[in-house]
N, C-alpha and C. Protein backbone atom coordinates (compact mmCIF):
# COMPACT_ATOMS: atom_id res chain seq x y z
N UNK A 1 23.29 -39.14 2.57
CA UNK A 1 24.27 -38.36 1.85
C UNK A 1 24.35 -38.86 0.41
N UNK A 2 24.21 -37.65 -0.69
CA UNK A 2 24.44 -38.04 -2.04
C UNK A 2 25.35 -37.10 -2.41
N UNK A 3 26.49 -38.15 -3.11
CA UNK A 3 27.99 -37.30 -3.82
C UNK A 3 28.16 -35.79 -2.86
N UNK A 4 28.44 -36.33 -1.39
CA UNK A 4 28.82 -34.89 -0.73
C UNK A 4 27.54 -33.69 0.31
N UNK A 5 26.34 -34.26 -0.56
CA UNK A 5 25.23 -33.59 -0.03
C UNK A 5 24.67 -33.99 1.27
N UNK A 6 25.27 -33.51 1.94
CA UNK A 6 24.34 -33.00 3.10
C UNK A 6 23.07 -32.62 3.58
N UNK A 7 21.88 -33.74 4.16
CA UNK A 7 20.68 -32.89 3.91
C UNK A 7 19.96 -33.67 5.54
N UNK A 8 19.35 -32.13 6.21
CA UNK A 8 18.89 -32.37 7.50
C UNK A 8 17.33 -32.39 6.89
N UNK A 9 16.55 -33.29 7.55
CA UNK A 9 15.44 -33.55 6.85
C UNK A 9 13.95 -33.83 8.01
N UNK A 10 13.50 -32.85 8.22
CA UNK A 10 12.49 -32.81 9.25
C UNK A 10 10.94 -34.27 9.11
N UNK A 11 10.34 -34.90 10.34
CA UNK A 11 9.56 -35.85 9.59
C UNK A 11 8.35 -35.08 8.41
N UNK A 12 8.08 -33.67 8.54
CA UNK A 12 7.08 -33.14 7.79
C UNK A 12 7.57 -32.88 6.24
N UNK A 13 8.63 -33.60 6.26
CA UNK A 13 9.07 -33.32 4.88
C UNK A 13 9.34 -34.20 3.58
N UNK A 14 8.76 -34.75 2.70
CA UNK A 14 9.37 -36.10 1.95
C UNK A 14 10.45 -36.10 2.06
N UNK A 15 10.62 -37.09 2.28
CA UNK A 15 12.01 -37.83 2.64
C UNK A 15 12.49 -38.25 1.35
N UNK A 16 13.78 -38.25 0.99
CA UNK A 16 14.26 -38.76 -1.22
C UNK A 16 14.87 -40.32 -0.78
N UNK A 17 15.34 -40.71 0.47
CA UNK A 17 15.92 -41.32 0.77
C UNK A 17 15.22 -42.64 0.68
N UNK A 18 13.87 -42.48 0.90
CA UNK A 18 13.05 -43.50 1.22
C UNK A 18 11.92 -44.30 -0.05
N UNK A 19 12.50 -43.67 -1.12
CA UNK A 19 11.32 -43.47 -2.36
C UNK A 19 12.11 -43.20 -3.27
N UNK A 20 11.85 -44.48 -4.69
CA UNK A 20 12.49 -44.46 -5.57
C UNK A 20 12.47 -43.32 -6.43
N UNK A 21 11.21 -42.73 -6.47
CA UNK A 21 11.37 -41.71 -7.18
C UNK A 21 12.19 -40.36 -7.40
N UNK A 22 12.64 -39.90 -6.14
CA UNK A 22 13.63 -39.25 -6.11
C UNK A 22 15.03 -39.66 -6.95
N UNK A 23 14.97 -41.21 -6.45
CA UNK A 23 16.45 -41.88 -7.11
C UNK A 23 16.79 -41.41 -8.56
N UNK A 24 15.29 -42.01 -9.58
CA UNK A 24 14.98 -42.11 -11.20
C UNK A 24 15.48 -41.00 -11.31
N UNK A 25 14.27 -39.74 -10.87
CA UNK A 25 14.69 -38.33 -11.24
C UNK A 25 16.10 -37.58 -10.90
N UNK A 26 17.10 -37.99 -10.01
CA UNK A 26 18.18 -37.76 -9.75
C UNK A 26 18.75 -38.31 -10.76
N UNK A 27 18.86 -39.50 -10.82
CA UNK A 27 20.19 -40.17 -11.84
C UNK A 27 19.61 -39.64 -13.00
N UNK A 28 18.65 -38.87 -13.61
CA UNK A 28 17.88 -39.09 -15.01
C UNK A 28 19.16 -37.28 -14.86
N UNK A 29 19.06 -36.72 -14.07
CA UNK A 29 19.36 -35.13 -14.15
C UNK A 29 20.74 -34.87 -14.03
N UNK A 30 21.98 -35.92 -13.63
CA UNK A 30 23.21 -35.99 -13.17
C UNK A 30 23.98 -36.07 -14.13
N UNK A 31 22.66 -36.67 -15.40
CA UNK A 31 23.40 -36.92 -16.73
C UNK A 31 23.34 -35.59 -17.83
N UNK A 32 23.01 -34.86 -17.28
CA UNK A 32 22.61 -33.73 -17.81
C UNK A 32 23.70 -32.36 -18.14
N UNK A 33 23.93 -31.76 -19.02
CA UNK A 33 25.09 -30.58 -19.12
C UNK A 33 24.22 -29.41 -18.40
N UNK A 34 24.29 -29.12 -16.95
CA UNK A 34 23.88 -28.30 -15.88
C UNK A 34 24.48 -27.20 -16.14
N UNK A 35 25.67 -26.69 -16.15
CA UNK A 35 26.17 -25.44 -16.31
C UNK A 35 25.16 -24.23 -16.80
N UNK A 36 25.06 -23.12 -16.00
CA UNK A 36 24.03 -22.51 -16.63
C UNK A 36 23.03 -22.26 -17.02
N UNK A 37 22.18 -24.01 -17.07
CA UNK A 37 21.12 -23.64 -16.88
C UNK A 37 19.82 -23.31 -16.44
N UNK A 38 19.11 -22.62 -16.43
CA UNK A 38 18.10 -22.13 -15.38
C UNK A 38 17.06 -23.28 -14.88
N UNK A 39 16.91 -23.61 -14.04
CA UNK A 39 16.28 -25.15 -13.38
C UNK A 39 15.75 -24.46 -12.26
N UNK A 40 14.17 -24.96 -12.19
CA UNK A 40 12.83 -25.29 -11.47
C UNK A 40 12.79 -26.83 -10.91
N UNK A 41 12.68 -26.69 -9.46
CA UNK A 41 12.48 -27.77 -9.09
C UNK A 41 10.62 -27.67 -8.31
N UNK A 42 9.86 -28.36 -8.61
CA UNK A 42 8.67 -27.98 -8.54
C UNK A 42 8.69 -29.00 -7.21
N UNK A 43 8.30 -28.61 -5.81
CA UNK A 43 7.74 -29.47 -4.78
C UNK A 43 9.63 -29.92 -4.70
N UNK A 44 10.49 -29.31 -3.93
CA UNK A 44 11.62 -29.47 -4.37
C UNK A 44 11.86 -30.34 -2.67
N UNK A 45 10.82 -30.09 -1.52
CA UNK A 45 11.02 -30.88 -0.41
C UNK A 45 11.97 -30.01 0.47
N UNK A 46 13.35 -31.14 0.58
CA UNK A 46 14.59 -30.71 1.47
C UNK A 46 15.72 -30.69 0.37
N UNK A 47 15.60 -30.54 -1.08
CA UNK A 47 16.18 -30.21 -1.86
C UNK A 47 17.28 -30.57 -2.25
N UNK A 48 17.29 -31.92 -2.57
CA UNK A 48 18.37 -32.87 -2.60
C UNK A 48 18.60 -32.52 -4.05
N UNK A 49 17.66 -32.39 -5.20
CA UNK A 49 17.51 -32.57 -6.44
C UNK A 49 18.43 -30.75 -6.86
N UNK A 50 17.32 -30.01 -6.33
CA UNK A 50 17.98 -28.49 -6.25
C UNK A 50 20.04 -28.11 -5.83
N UNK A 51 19.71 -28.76 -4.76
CA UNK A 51 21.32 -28.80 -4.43
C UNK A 51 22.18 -29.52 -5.55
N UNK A 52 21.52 -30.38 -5.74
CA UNK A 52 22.75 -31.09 -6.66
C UNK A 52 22.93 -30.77 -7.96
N UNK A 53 22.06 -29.54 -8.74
CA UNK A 53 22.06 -29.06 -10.06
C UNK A 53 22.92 -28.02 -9.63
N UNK A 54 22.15 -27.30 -8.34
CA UNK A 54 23.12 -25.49 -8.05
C UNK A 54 24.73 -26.19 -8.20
N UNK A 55 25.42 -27.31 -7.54
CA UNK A 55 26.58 -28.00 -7.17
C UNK A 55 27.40 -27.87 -8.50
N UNK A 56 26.67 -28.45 -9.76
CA UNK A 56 26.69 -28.84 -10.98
C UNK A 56 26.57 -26.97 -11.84
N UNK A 57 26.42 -26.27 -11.43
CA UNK A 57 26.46 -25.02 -12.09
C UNK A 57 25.07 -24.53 -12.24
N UNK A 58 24.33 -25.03 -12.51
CA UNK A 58 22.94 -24.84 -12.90
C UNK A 58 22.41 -23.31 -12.13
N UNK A 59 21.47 -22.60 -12.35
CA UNK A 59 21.08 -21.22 -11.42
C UNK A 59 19.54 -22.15 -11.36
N UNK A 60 19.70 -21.97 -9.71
CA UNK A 60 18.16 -22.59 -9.32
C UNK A 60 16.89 -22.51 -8.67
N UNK A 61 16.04 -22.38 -9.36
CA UNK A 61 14.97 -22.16 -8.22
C UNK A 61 14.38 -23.15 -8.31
N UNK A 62 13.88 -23.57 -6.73
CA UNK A 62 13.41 -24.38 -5.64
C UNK A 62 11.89 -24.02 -4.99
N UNK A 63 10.85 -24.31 -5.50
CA UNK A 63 9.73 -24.41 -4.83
C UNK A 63 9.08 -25.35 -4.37
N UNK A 64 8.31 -24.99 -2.61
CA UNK A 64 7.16 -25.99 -2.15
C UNK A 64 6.36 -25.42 -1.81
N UNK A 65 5.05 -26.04 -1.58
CA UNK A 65 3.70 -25.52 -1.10
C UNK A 65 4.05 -25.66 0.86
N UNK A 66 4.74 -26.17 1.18
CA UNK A 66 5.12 -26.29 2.76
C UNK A 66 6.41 -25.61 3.34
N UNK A 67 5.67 -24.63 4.49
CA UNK A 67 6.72 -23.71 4.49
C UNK A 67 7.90 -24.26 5.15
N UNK A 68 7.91 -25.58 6.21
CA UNK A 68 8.77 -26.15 7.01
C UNK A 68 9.63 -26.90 5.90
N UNK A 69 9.15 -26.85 4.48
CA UNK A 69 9.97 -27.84 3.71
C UNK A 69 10.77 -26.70 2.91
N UNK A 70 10.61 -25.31 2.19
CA UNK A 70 11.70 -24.28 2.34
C UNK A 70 12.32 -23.74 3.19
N UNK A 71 11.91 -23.70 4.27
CA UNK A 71 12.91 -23.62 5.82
C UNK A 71 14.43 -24.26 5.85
N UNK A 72 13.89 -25.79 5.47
CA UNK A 72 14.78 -26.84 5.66
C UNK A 72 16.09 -26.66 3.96
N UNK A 73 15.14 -25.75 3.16
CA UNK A 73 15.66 -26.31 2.16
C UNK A 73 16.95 -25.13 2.22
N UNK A 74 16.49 -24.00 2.39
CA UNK A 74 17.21 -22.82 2.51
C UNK A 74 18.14 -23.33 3.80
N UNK A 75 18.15 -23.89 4.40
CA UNK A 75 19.40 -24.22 5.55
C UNK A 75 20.49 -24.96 4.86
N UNK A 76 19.04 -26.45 4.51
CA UNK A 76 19.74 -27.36 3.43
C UNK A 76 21.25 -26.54 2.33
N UNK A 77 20.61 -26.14 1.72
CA UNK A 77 21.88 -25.27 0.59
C UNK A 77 22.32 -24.38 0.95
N UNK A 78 22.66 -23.58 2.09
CA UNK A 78 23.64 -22.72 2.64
C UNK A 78 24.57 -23.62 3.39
N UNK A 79 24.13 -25.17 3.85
CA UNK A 79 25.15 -26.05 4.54
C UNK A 79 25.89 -26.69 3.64
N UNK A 80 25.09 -26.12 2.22
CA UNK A 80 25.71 -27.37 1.05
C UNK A 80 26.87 -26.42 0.31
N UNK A 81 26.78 -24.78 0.65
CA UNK A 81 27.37 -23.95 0.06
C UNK A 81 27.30 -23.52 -1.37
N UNK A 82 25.49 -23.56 -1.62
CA UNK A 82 25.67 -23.33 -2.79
C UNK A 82 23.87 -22.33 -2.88
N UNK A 83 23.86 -21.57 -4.00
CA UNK A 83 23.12 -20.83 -3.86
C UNK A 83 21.61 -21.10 -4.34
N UNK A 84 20.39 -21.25 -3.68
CA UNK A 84 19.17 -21.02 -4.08
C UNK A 84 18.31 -20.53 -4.20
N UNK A 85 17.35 -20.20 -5.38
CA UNK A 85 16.15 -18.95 -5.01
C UNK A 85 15.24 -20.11 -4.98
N UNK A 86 14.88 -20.01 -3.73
CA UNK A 86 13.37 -20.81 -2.79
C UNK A 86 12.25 -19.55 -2.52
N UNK A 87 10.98 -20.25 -3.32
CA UNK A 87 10.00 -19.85 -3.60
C UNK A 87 8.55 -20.47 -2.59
N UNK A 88 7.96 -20.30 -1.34
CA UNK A 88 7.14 -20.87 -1.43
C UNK A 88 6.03 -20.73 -2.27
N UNK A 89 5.50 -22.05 -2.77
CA UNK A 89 4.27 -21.66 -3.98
C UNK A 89 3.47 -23.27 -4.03
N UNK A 90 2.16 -23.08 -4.23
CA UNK A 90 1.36 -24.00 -5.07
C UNK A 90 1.63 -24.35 -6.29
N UNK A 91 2.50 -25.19 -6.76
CA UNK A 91 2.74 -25.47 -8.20
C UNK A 91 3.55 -23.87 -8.59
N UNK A 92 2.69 -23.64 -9.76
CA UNK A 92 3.40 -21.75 -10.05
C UNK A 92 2.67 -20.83 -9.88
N UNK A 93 1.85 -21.02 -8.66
CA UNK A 93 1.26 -19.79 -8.18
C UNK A 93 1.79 -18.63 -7.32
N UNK A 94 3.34 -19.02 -7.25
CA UNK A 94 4.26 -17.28 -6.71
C UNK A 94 5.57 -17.12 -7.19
N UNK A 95 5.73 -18.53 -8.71
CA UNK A 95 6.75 -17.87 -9.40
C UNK A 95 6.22 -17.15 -10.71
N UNK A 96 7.21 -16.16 -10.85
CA UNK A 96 7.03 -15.23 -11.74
C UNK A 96 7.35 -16.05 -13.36
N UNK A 97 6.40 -15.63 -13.96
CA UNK A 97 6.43 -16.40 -15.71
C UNK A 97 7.83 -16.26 -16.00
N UNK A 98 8.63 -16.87 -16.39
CA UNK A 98 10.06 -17.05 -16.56
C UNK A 98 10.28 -18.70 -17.73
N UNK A 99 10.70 -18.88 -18.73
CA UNK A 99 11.11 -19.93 -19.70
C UNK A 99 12.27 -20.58 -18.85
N UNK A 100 12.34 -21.99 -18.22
CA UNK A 100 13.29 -22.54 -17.71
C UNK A 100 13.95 -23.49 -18.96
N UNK A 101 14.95 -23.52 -18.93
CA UNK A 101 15.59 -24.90 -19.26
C UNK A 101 15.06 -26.19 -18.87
N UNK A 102 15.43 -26.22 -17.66
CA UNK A 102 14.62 -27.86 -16.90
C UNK A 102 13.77 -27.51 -16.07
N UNK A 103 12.92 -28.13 -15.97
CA UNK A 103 11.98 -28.59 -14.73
C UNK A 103 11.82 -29.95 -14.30
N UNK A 104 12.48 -30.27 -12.75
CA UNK A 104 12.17 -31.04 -12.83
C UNK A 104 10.89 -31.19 -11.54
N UNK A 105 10.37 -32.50 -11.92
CA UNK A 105 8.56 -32.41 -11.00
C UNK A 105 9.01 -34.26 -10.25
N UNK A 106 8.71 -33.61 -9.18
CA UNK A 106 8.57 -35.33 -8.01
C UNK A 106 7.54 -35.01 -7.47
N UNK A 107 6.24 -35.65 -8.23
CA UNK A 107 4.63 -34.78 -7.89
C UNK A 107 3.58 -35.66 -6.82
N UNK A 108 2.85 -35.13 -6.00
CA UNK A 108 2.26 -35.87 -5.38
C UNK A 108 1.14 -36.84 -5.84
N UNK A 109 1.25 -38.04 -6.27
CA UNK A 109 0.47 -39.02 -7.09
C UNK A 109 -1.11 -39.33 -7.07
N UNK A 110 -1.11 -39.83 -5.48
CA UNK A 110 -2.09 -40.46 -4.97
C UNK A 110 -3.57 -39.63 -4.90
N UNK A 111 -4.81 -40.33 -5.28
CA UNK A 111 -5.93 -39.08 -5.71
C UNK A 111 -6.90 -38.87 -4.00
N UNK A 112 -6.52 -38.29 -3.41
CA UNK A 112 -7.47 -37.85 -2.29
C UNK A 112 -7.31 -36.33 -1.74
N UNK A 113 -7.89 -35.91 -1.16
CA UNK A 113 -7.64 -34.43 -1.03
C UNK A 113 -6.46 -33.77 0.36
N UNK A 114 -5.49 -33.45 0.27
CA UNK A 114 -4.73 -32.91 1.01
C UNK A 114 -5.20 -32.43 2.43
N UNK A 115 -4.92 -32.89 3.69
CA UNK A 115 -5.55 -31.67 4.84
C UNK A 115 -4.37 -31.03 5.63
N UNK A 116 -3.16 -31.28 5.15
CA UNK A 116 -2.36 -30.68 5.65
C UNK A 116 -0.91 -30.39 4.62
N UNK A 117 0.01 -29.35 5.64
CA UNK A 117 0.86 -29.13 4.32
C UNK A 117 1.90 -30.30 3.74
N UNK A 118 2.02 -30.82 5.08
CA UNK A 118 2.72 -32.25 5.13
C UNK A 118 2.29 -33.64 3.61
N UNK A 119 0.94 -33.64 3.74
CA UNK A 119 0.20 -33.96 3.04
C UNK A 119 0.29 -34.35 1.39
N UNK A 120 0.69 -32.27 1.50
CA UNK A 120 0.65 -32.16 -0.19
C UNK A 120 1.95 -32.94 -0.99
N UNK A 121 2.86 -33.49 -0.07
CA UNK A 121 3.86 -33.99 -0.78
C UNK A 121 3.50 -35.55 -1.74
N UNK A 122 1.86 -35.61 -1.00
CA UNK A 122 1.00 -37.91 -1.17
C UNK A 122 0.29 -37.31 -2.23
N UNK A 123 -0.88 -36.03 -2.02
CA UNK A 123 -1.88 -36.09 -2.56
C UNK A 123 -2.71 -34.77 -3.63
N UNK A 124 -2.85 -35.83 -4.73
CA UNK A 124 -2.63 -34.79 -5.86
C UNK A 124 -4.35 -34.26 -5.82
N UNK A 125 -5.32 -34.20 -5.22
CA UNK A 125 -6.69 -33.87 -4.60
C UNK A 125 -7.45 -35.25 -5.47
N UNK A 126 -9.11 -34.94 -4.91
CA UNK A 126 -9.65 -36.19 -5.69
C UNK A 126 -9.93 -36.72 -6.40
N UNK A 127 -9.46 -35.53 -7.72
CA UNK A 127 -9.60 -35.59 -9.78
C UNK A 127 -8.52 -35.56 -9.36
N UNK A 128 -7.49 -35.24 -9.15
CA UNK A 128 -5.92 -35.40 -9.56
C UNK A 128 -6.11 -33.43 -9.76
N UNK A 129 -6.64 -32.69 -9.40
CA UNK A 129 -6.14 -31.04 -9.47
C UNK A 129 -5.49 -31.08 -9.67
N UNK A 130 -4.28 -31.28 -9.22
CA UNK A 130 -2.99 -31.07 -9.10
C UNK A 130 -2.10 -30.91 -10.51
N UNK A 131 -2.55 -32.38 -11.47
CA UNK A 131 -1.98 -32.24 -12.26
C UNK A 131 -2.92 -31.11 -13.51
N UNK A 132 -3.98 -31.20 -13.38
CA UNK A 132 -4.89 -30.49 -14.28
C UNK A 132 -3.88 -29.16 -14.17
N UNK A 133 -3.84 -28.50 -12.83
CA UNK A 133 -3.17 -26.90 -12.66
C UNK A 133 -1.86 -27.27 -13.49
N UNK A 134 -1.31 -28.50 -12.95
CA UNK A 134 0.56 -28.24 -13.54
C UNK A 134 0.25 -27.84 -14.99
N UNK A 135 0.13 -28.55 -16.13
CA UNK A 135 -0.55 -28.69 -17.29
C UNK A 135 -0.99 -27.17 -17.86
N UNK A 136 -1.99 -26.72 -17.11
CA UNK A 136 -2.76 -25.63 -17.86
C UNK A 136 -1.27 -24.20 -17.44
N UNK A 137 -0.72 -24.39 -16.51
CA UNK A 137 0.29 -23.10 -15.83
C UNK A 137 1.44 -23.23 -17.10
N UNK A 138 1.67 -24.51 -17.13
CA UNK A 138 3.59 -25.06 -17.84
C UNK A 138 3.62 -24.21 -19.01
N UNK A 139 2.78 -23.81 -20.09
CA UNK A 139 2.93 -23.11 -21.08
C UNK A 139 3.86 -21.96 -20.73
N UNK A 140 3.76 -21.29 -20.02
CA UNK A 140 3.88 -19.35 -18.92
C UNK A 140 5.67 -19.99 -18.71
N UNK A 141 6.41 -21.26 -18.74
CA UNK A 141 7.30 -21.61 -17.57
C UNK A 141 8.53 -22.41 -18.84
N UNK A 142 8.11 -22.21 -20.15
CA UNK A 142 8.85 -23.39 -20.78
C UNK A 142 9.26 -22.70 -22.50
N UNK A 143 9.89 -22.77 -22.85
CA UNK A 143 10.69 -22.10 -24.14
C UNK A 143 10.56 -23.85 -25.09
N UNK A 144 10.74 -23.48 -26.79
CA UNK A 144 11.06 -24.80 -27.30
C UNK A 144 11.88 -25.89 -27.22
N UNK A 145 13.07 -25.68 -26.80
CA UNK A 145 13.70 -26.69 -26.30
C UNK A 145 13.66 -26.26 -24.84
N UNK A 146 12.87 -26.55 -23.88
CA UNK A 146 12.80 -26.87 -21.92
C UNK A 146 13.29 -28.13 -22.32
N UNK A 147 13.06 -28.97 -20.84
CA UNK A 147 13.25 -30.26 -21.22
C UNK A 147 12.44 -30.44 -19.79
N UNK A 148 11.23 -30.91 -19.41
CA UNK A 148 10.18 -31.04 -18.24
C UNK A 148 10.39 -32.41 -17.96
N UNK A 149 10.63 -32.71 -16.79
CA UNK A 149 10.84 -34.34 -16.45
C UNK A 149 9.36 -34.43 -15.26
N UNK A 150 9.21 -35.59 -15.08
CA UNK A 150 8.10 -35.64 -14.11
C UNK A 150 8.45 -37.40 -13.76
N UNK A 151 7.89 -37.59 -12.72
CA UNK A 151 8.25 -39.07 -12.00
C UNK A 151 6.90 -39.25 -11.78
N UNK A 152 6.61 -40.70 -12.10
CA UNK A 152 5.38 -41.13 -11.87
C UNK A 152 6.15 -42.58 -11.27
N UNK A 153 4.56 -43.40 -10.59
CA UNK A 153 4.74 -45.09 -10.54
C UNK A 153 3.52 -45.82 -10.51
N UNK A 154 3.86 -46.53 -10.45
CA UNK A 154 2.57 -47.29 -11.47
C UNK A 154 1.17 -47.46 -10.19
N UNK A 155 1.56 -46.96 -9.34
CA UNK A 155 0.55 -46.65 -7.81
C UNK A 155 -0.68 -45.33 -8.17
N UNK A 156 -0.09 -44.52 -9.27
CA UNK A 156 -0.73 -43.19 -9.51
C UNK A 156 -1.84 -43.81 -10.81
N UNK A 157 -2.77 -42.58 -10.78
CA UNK A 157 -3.67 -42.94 -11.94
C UNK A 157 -2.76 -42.06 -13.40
N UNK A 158 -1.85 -42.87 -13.82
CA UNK A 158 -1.23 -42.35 -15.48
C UNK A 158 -2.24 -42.32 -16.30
N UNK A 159 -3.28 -43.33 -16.53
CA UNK A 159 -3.94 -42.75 -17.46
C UNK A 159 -4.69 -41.48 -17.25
N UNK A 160 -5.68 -41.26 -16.31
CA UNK A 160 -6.21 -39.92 -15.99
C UNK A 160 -4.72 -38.71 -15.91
N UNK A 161 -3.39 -38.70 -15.89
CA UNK A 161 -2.54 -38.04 -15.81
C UNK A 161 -2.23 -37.57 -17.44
N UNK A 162 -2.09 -38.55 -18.31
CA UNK A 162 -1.91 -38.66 -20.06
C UNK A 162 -2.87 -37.98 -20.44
N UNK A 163 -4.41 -37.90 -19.70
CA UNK A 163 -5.47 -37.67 -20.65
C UNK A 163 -5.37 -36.05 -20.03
N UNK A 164 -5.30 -35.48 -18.98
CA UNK A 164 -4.95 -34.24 -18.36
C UNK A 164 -3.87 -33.68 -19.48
N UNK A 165 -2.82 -34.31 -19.51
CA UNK A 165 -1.39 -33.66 -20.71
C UNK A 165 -1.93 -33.57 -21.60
N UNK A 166 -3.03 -34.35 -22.23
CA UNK A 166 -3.47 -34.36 -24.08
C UNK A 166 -4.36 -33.16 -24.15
N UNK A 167 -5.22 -32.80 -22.97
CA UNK A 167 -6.04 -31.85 -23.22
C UNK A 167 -5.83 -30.59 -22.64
N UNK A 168 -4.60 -30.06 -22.66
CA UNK A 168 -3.81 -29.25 -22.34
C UNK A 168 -2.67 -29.30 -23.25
N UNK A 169 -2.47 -29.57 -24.45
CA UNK A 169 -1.67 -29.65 -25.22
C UNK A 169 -0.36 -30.15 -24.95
N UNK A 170 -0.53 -31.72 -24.28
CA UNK A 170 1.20 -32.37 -23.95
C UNK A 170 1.23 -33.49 -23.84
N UNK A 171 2.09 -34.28 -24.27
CA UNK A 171 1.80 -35.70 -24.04
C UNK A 171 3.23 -35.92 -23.49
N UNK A 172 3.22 -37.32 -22.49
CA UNK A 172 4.18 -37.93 -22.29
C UNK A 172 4.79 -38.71 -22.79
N UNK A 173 5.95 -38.91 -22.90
CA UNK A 173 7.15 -39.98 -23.48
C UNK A 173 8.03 -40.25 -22.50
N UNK A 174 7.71 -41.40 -22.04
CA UNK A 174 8.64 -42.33 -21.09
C UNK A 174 9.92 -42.65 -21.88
N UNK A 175 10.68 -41.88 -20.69
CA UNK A 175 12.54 -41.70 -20.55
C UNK A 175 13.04 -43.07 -20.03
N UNK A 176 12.47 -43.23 -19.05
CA UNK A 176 13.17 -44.72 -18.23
C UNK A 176 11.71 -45.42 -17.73
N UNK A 177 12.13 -46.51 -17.32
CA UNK A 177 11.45 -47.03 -15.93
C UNK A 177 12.10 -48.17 -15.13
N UNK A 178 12.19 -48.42 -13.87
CA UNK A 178 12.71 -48.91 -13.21
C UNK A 178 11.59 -49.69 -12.45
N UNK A 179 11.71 -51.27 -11.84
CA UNK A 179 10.79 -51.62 -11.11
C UNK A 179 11.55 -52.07 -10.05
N UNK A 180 10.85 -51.66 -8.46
CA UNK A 180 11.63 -52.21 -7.17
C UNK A 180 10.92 -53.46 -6.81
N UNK A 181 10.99 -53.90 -5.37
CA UNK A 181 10.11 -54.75 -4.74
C UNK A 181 8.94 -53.99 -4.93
N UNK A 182 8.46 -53.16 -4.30
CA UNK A 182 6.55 -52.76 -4.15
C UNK A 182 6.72 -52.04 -5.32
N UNK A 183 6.98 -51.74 -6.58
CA UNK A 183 6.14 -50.59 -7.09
C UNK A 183 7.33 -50.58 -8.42
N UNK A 184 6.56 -50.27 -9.81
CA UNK A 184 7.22 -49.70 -10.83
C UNK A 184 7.32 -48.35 -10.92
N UNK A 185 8.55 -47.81 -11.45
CA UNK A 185 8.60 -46.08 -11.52
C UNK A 185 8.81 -45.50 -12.92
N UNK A 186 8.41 -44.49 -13.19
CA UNK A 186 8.85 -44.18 -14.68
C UNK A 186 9.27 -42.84 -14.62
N UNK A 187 9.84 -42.52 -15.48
CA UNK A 187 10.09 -41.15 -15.69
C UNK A 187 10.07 -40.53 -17.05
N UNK A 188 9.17 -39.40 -17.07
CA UNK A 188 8.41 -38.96 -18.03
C UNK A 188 9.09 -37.56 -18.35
N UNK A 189 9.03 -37.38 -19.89
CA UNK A 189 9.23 -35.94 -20.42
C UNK A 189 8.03 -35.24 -20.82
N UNK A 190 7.95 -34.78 -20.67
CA UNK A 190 6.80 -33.82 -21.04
C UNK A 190 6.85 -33.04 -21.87
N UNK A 191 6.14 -33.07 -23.28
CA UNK A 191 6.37 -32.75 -24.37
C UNK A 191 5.03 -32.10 -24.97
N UNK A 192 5.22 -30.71 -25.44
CA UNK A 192 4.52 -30.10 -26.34
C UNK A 192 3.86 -31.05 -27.65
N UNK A 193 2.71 -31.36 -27.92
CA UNK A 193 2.32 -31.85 -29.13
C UNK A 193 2.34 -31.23 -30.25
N UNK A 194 3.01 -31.98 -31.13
CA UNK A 194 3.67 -31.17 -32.44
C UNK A 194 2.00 -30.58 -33.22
């Protein structure tokens, strides 16, 4: 339970509870003036992150590539009493081009290729696809002031991730970072190159 949230959470689903990264990107978004505005949660899981912006005023849409993880999520926020448009999709391959305010991204890091839907929550394929697609799509999804957050840790390949943003016109600027027992985390904005 976070501040009230309620969340039933199947094993096929990342779990936020268990992984700092959820934490960073939560506390990074709580600080945020939500009211109103339009927020993408990309790979949104059981929608801890989604719930707690809709809570906060925000109008939200919620996408995953796993259909048992919008199942959960759409239960998730009708138990939370608050409203979501849940999208299943590959990254933004079934939302419609729309300029968000925020996006925020809790992306699958690790470079090997996915064989299940469960999966796609570890593995970003064996170049990192994953992020190449986010990158080349985000233009279609983002106005001049968005504000794109993304969670990385120091387990993922960042440099092959930086050099993907540069040649796609974006570079990162680390917001925070936090280090636990196993693992450093950062959290990244994602920024248009001037």
């Amino acid at each position: 339970m976070y501040k009230g949230i309620v969340l039933t959470i199947p094993r096929e689903v990342f779990h936020p509870g268990f992984f700092f990264s959820t934490k960073i990107l939560l506390r990074y978004v709580a600080r945020l003036a939500l009211p109103e505005k339009n927020f993408l949660e990309l790979g949104a899981g059981s929608g801890l992150i989604s719930i707690f912006a809709a809570k906060q005023g925000a109008q939200v849409t919620a996408s995953d590539i796993n259909r048992k993880a919008i199942d959960f999520l759409e239960m998730n926020s009708a138990n939370n009493h608050v409203y979501i448009r849940t999208i299943l999709s590959d990254l933004f391959a079934a939302i419609p081009p729309k300029a968000f305010d925020i996006i925020a991204i809790n992306p699958p890091y690790y470079k090997k290729q996915p064989r299940s839907e469960a999966e796609y929550a570890w593995f970003c394929g064996e170049n990192g696809e994953y992020f190449e697609r986010l990158f080349q799509s985000l233009p279609a999804y983002i106005h001049p002031s968005s504000l794109t957050l993304l969670t990385l840790c120091d387990g993922c390949d960042i440099t092959m991730i930086r050099r993907m943003a540069k040649e796609n016109g974006f570079e990162l600027n680390c917001l925070l970072q936090k280090d636990t027992l196993i693992e450093r985390n950062y959290l990244f904005r994602i920024e248009k190159k001037p």
